[in-house]
Protein backbone atom coordinates (compact mmCIF):
# COMPACT_ATOMS: atom_id res chain seq x y z
CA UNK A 1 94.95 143.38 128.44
CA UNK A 2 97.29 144.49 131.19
CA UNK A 3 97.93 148.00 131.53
CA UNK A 4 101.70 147.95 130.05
CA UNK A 5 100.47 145.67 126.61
CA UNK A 6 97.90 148.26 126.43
CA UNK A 7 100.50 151.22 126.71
CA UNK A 8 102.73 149.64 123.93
CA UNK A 9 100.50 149.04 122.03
CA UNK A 10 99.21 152.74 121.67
CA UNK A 11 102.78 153.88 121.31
CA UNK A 12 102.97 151.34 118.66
CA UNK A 13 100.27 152.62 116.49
CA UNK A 14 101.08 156.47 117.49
CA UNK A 15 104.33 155.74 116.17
CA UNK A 16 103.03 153.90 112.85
CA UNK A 17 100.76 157.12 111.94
CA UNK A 18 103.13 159.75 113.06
CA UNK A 19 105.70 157.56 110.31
CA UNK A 20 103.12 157.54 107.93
CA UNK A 21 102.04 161.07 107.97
CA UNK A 22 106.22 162.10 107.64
CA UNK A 23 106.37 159.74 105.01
CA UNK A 24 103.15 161.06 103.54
CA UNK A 25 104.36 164.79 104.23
CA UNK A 26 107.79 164.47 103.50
CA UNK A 27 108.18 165.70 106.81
CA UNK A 28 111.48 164.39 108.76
CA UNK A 29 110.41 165.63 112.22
CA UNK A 30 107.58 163.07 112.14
CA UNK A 31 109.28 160.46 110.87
CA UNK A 32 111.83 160.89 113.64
CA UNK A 33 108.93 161.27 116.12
CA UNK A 34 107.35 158.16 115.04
CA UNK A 35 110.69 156.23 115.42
CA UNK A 36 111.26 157.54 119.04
CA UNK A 37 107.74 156.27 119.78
CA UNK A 38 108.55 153.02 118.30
CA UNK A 39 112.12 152.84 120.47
CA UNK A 40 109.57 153.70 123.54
CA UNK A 41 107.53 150.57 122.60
CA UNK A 42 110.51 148.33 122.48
CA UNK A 43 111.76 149.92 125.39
CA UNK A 44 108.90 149.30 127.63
CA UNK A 45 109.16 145.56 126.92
CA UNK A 46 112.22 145.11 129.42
CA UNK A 47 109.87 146.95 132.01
CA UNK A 48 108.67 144.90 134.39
CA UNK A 49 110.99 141.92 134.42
CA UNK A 50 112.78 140.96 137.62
CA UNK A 51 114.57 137.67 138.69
CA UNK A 52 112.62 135.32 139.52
CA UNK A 53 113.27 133.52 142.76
CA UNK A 54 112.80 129.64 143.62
């Protein structure tokens, strides 16, 4: 995998068990730390692309 699938996909399953422990916890602050991690996951899928030329 290239280094950037690799990244998302750890941010990915950070955010999925930071989301699960704040659900578990009833914890807010993880909940909203797992959904920045997922936004960072998204994010990093626009990284990367340019215009191709020709």
């Amino acid at each position: 995998m290239p280094g950037i699938q690799t990244i998302r996909l750890v941010l990915a399953l950070t955010a999925l068990v930071l989301f699960g422990l704040g659900l578990r916890s009833e914890s807010s602050y993880l909940r909203f730390a797992g959904i920045a991690f997922l936004t960072a996951s998204l994010a990093l899928r626009f990284v990367g692309r340019g215009t191709r030329k020709g």
